[in-house]
PDB file of N, CA and C in Angstrom:
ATOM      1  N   UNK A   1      89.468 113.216 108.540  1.00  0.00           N
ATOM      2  CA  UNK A   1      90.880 112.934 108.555  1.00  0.00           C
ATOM      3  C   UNK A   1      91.602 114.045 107.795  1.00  0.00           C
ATOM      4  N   UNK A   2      92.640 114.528 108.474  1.00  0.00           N
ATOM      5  CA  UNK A   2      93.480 115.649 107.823  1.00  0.00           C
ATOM      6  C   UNK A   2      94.360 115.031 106.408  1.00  0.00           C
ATOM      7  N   UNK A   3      94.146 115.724 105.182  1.00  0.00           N
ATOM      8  CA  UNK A   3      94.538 115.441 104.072  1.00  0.00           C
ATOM      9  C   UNK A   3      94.881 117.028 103.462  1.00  0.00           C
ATOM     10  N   UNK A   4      95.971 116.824 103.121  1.00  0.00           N
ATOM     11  CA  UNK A   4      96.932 117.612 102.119  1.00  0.00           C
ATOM     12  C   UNK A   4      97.317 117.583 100.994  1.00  0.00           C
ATOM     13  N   UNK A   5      96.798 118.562 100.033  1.00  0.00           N
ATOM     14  CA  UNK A   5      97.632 118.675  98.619  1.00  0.00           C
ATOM     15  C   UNK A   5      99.216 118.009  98.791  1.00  0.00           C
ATOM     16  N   UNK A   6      99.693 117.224  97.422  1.00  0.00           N
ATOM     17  CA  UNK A   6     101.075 117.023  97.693  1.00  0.00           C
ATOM     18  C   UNK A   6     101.873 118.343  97.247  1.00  0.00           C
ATOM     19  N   UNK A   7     101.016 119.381  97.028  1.00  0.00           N
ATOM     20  CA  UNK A   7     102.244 120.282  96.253  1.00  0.00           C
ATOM     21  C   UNK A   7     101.932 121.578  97.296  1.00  0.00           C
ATOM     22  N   UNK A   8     101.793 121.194  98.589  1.00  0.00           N
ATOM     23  CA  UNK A   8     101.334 121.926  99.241  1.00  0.00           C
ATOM     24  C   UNK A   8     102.650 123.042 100.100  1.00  0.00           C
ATOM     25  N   UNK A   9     102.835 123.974 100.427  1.00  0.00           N
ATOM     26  CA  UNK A   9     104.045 124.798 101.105  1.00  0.00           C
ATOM     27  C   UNK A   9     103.869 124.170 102.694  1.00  0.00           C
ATOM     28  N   UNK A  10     104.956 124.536 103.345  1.00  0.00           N
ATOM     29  CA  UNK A  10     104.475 123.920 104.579  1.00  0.00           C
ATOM     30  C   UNK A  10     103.513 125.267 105.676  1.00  0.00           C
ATOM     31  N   UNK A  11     104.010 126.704 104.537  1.00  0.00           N
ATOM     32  CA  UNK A  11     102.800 127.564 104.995  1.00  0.00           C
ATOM     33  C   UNK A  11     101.375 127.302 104.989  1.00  0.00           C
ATOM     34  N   UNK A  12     100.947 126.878 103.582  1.00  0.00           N
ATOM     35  CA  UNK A  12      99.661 126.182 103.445  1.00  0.00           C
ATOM     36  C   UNK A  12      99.010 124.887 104.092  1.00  0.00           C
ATOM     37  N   UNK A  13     100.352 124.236 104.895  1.00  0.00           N
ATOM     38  CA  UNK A  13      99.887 122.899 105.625  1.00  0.00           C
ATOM     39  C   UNK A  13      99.683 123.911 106.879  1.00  0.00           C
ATOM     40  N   UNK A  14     100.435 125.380 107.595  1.00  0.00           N
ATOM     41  CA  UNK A  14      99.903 125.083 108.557  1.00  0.00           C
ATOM     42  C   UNK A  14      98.519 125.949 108.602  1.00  0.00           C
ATOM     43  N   UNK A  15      98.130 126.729 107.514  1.00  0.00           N
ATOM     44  CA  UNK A  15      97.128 127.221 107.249  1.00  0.00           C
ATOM     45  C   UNK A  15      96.183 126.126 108.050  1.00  0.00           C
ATOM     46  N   UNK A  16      96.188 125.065 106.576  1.00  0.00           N
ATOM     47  CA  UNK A  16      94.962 123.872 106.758  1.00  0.00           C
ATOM     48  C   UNK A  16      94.873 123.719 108.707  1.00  0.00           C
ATOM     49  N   UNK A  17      96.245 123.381 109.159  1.00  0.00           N
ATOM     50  CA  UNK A  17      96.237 122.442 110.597  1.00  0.00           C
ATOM     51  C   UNK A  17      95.370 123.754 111.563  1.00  0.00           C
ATOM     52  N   UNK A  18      95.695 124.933 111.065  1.00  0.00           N
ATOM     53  CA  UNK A  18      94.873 126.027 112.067  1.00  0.00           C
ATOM     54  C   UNK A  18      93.377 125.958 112.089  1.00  0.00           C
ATOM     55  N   UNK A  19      92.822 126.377 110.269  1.00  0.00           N
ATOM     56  CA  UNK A  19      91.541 126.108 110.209  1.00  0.00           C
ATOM     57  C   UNK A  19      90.849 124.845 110.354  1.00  0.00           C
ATOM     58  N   UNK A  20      92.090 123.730 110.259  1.00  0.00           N
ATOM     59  CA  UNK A  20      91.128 122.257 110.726  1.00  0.00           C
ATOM     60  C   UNK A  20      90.251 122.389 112.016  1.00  0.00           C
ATOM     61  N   UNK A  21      91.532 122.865 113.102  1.00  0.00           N
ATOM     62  CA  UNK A  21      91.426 122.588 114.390  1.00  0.00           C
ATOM     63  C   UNK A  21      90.100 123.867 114.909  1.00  0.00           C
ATOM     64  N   UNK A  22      90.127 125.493 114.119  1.00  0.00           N
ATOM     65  CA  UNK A  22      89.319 126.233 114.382  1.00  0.00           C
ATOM     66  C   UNK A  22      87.479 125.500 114.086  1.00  0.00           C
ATOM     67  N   UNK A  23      87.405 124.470 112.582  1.00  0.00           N
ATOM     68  CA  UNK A  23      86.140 124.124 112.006  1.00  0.00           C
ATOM     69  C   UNK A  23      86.106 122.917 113.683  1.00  0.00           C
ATOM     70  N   UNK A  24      87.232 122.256 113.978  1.00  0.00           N
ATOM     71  CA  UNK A  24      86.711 121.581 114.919  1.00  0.00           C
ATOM     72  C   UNK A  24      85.890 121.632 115.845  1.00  0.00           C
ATOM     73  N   UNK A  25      86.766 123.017 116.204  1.00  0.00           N
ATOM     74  CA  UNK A  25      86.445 123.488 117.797  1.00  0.00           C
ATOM     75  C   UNK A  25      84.685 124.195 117.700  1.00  0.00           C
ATOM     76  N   UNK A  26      84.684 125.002 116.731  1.00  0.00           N
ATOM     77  CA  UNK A  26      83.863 125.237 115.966  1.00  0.00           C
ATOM     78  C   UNK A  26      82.524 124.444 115.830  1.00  0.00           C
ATOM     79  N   UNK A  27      82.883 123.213 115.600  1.00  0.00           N
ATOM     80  CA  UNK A  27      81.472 122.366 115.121  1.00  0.00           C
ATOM     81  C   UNK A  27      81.034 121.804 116.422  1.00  0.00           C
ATOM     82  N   UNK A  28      82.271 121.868 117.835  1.00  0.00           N
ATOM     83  CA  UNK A  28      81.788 121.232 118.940  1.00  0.00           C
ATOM     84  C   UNK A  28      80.920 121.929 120.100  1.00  0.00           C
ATOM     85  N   UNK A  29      81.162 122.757 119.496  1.00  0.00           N
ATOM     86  CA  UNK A  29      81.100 124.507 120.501  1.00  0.00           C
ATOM     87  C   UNK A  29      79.101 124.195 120.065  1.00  0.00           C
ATOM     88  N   UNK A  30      78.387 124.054 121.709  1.00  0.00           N
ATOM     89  CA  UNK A  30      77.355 123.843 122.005  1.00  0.00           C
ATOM     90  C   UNK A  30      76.077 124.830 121.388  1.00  0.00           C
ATOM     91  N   UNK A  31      77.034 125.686 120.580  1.00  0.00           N
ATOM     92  CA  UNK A  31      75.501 127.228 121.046  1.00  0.00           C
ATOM     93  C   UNK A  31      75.976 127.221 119.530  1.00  0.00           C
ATOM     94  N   UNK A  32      76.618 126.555 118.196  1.00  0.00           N
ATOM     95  CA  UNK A  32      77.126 126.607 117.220  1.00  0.00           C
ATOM     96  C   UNK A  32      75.126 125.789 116.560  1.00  0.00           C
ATOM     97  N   UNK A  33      74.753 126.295 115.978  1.00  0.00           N
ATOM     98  CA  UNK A  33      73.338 125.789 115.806  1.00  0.00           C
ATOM     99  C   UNK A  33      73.513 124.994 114.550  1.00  0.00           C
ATOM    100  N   UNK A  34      72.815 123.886 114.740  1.00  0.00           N
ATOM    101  CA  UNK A  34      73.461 122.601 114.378  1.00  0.00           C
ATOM    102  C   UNK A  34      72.849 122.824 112.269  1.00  0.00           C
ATOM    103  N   UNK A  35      72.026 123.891 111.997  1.00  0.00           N
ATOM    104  CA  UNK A  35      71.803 124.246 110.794  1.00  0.00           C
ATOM    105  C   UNK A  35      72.990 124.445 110.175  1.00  0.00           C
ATOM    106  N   UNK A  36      74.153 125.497 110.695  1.00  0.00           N
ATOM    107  CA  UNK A  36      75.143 126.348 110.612  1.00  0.00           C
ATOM    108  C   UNK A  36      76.070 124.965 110.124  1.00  0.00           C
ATOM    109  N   UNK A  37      76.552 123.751 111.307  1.00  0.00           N
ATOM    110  CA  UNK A  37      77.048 122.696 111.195  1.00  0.00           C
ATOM    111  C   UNK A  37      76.729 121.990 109.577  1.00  0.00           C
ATOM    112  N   UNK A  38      75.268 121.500 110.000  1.00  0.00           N
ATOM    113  CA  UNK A  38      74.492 121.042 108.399  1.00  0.00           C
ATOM    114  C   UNK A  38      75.260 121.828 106.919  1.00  0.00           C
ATOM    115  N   UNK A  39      75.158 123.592 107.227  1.00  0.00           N
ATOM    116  CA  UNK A  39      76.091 124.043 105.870  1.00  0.00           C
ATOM    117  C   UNK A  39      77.277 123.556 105.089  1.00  0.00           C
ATOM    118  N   UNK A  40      78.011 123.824 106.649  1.00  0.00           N
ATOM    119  CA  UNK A  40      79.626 123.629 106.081  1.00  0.00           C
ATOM    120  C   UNK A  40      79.707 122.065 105.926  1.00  0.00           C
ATOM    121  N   UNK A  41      79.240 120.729 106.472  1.00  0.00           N
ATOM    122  CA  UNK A  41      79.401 119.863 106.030  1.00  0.00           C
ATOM    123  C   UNK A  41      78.881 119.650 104.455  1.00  0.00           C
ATOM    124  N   UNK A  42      77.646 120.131 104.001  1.00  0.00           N
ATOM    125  CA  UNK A  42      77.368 120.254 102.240  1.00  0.00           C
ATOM    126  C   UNK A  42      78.289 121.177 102.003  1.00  0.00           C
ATOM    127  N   UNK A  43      79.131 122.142 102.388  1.00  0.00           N
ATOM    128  CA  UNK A  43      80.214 122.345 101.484  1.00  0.00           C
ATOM    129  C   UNK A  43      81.359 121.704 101.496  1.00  0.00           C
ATOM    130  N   UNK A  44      81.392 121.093 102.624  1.00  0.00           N
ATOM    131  CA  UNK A  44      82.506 119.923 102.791  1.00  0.00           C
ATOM    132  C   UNK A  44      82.857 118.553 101.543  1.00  0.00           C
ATOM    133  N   UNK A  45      81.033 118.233 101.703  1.00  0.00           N
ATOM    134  CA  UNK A  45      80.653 116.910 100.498  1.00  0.00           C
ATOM    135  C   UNK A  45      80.463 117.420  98.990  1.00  0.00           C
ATOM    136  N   UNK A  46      80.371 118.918  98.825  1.00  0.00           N
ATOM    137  CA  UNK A  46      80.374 119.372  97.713  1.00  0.00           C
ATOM    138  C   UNK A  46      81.448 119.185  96.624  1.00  0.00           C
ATOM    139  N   UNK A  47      81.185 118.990  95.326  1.00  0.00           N
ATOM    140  CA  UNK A  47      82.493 118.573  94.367  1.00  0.00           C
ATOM    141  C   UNK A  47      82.541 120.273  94.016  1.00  0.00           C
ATOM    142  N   UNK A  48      83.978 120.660  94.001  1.00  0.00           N
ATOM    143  CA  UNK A  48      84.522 122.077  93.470  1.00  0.00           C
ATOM    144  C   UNK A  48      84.166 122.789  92.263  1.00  0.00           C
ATOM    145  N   UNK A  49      83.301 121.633  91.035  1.00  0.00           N
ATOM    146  CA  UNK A  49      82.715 122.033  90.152  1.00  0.00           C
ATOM    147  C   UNK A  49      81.158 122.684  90.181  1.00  0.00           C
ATOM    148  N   UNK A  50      80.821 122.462  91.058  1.00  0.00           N
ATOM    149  CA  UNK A  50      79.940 122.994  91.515  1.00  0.00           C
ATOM    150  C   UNK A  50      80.059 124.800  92.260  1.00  0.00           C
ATOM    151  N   UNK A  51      80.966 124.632  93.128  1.00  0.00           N
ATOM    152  CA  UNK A  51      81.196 125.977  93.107  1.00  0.00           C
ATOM    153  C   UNK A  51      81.616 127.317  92.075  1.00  0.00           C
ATOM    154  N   UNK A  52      82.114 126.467  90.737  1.00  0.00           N
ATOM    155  CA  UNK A  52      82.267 127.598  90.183  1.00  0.00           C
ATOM    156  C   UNK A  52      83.238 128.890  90.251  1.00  0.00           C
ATOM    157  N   UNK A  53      84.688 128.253  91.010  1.00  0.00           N
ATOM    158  CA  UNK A  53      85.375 129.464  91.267  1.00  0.00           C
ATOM    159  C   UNK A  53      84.529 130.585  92.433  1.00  0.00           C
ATOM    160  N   UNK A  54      83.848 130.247  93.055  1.00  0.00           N
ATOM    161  CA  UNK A  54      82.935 131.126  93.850  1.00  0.00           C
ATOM    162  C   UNK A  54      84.026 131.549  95.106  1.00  0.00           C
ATOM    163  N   UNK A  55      84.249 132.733  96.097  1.00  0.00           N
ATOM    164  CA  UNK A  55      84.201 132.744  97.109  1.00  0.00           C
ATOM    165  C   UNK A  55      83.148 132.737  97.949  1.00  0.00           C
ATOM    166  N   UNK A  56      83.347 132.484  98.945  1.00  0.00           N
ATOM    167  CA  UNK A  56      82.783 132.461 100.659  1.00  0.00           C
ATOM    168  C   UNK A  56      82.790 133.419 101.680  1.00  0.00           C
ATOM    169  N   UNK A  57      81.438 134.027 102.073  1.00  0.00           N
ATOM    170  CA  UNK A  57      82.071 135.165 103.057  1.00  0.00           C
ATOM    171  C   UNK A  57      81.556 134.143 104.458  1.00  0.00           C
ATOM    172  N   UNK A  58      81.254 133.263 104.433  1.00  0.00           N
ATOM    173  CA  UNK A  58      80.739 132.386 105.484  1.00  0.00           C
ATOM    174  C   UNK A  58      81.526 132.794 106.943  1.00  0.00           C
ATOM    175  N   UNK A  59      81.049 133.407 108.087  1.00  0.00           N
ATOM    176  CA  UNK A  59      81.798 134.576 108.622  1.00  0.00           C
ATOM    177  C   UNK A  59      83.065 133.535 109.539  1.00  0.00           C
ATOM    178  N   UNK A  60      81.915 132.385 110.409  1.00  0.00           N
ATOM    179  CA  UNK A  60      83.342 131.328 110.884  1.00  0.00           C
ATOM    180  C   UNK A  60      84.791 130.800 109.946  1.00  0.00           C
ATOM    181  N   UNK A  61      84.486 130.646 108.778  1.00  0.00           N
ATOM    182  CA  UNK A  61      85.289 130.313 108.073  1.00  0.00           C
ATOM    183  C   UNK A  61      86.000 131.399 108.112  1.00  0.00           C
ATOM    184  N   UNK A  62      85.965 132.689 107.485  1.00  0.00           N
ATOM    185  CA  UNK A  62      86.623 133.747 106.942  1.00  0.00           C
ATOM    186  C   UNK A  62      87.426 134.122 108.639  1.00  0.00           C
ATOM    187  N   UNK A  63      86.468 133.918 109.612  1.00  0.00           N
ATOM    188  CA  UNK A  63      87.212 134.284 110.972  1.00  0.00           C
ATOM    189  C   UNK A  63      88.845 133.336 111.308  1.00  0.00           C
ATOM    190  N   UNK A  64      88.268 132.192 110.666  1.00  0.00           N
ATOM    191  CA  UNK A  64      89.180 130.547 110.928  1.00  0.00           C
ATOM    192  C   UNK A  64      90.720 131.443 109.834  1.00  0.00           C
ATOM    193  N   UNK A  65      90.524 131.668 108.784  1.00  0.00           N
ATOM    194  CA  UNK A  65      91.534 131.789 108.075  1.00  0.00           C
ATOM    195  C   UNK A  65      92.180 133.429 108.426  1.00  0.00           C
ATOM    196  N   UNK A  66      91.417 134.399 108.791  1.00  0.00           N
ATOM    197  CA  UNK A  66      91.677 135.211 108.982  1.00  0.00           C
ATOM    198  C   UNK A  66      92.697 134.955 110.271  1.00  0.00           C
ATOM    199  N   UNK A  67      92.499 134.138 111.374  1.00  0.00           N
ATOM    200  CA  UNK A  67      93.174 133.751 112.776  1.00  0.00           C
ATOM    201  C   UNK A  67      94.303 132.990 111.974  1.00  0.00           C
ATOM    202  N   UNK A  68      94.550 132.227 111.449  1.00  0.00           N
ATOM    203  CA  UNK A  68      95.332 131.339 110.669  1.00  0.00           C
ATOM    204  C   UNK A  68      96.248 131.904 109.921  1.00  0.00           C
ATOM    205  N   UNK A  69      96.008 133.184 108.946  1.00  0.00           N
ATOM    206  CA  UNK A  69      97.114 134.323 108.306  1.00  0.00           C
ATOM    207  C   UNK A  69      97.250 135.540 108.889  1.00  0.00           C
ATOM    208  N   UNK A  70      96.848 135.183 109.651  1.00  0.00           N
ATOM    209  CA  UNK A  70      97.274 136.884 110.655  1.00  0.00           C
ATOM    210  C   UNK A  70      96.965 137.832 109.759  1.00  0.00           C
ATOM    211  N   UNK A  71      95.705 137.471 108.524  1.00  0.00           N
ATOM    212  CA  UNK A  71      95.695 138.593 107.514  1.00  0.00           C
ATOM    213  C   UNK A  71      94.216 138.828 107.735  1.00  0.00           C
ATOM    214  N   UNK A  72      93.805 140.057 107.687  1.00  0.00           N
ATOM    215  CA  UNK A  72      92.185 140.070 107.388  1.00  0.00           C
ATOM    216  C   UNK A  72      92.173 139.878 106.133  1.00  0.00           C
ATOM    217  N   UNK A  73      91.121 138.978 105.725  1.00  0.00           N
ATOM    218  CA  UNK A  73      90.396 138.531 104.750  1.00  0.00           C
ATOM    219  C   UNK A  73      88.632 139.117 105.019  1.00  0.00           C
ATOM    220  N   UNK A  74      88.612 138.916 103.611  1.00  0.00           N
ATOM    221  CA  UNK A  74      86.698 139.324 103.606  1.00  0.00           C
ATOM    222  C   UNK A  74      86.109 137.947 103.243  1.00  0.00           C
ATOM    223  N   UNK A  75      86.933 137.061 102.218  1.00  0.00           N
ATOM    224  CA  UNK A  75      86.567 136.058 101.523  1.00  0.00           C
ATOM    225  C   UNK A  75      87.390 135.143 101.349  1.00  0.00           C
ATOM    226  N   UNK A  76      87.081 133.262 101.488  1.00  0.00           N
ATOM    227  CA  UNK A  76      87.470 132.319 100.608  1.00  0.00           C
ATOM    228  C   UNK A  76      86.837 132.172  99.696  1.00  0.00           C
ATOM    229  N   UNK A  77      88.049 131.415  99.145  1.00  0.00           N
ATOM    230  CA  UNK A  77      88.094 130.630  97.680  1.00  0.00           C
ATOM    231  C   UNK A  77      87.260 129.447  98.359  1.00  0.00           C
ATOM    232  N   UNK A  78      85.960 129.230  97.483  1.00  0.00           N
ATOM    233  CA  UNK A  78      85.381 127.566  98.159  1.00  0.00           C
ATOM    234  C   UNK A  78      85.675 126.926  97.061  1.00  0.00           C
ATOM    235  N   UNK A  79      86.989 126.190  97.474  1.00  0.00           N
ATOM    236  CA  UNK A  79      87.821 125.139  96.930  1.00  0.00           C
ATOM    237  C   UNK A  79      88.336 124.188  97.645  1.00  0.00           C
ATOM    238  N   UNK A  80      88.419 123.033  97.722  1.00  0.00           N
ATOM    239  CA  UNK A  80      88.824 121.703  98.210  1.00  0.00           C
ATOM    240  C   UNK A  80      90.291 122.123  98.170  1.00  0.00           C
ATOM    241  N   UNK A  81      91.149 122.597  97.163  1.00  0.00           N
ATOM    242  CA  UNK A  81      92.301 123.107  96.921  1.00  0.00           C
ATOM    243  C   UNK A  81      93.401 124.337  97.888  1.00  0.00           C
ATOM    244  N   UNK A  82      92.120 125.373  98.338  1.00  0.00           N
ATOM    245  CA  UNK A  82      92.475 125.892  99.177  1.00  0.00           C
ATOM    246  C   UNK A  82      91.998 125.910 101.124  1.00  0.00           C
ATOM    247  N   UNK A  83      93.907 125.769 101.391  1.00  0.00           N
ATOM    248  CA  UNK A  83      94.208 125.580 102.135  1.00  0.00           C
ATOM    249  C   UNK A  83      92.950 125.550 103.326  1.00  0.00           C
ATOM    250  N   UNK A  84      93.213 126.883 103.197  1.00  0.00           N
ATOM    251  CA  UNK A  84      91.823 127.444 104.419  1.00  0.00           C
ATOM    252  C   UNK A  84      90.535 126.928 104.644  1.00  0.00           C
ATOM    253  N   UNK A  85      89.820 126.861 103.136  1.00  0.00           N
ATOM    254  CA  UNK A  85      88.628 125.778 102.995  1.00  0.00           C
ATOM    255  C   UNK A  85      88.456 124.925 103.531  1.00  0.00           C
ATOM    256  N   UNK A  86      89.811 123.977 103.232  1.00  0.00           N
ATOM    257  CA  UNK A  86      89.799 122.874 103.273  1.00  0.00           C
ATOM    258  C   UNK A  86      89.799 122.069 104.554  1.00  0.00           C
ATOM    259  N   UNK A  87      90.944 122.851 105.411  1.00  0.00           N
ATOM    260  CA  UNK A  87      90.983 122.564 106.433  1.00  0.00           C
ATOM    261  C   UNK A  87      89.784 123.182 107.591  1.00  0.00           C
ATOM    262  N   UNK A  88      89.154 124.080 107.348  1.00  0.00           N
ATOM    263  CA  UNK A  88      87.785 124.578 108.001  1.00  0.00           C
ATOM    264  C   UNK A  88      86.857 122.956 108.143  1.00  0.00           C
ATOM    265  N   UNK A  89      86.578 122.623 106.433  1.00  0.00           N
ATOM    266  CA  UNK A  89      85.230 122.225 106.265  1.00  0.00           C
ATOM    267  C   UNK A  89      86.056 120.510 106.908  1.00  0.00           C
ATOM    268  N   UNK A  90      86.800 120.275 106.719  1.00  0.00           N
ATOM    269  CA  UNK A  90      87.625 118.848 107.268  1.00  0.00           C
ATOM    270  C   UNK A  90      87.605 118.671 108.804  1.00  0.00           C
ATOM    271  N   UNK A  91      87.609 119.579 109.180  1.00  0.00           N
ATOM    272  CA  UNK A  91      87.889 119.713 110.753  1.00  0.00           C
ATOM    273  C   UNK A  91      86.550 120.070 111.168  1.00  0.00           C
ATOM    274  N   UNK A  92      85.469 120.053 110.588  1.00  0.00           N
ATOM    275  CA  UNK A  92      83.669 120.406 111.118  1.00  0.00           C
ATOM    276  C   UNK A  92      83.523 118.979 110.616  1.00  0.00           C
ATOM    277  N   UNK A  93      83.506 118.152 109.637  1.00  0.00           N
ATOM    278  CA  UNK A  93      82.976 117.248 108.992  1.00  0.00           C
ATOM    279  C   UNK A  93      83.912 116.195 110.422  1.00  0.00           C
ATOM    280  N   UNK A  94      85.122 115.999 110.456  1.00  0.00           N
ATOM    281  CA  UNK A  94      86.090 114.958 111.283  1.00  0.00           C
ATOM    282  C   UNK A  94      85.299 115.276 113.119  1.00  0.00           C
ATOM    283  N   UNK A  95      84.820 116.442 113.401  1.00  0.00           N
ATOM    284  CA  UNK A  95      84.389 116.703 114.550  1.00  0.00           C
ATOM    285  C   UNK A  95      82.979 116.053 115.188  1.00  0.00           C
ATOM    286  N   UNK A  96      82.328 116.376 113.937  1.00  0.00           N
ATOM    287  CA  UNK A  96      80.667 115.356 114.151  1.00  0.00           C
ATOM    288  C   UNK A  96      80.907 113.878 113.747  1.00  0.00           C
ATOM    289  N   UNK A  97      80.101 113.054 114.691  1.00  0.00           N
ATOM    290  CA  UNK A  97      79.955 111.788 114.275  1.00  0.00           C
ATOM    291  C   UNK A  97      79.380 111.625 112.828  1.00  0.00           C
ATOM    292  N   UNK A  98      79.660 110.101 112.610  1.00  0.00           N
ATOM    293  CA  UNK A  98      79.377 109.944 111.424  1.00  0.00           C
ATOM    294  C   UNK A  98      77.793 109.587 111.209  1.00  0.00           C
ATOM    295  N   UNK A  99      77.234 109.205 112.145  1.00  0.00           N
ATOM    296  CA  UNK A  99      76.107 109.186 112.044  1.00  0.00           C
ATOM    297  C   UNK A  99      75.147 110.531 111.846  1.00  0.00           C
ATOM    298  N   UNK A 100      75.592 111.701 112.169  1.00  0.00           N
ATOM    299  CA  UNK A 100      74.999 112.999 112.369  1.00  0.00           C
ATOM    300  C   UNK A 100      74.808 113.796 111.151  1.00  0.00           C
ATOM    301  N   UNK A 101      74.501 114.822 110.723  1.00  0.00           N
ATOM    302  CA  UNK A 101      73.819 114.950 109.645  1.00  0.00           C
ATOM    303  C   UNK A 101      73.791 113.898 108.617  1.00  0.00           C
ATOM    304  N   UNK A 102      73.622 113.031 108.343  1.00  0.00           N
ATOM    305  CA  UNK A 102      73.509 111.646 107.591  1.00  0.00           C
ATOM    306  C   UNK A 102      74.889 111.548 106.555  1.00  0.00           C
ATOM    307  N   UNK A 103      75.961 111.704 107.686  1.00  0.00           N
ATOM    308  CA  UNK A 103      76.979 111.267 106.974  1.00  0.00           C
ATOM    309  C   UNK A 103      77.266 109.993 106.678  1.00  0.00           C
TER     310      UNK A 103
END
């Protein structure tokens, strides 16, 4: 389910709504090998303290936000907080059933 910071810009909402819909399309897309899927959902269920301020060069993701800011990027922030993340790993996790990787 699509969820938004409340202190969010409505640039950063449409960030999220791009990379939601890219992790979607993404997690449905047949030849997407279902290991790849398995990742981004543990970074999906992951708590942000765990990451550590870390970025992500995870290449779908960085492709998702890169299409989304019309900016090349090399890296996310893997943060629940940011936009891009968020809406990537939300829109792979909302795409697979819930039964599938033992959600």
């Amino acid at each position: 389910m699509k969820s938004y910071d409340d202190d969010w810009t409505d640039g950063q909402r449409a960030v999220y709504d791009e990379c939601y819909l890219a992790g979607a399309d993404w997690a449905r897309d047949p030849d997407t090998p279902s290991a790849d899927v398995q990742h981004v959902i543990n970074l999906a269920e992951a708590d942000d303290d765990a990451f550590d301020d870390a970025e992500t060069d995870y290449p779908p993701l960085v492709d998702a936000v890169t299409q989304a800011t019309g900016e090349t990027v090399t890296s996310v922030p893997a943060s629940h907080h940011d936009p891009g993340f968020r809406g990537f790993v939300d829109g792979v996790r909302d795409a697979v059933a819930d039964d599938v990787f033992g959600l």
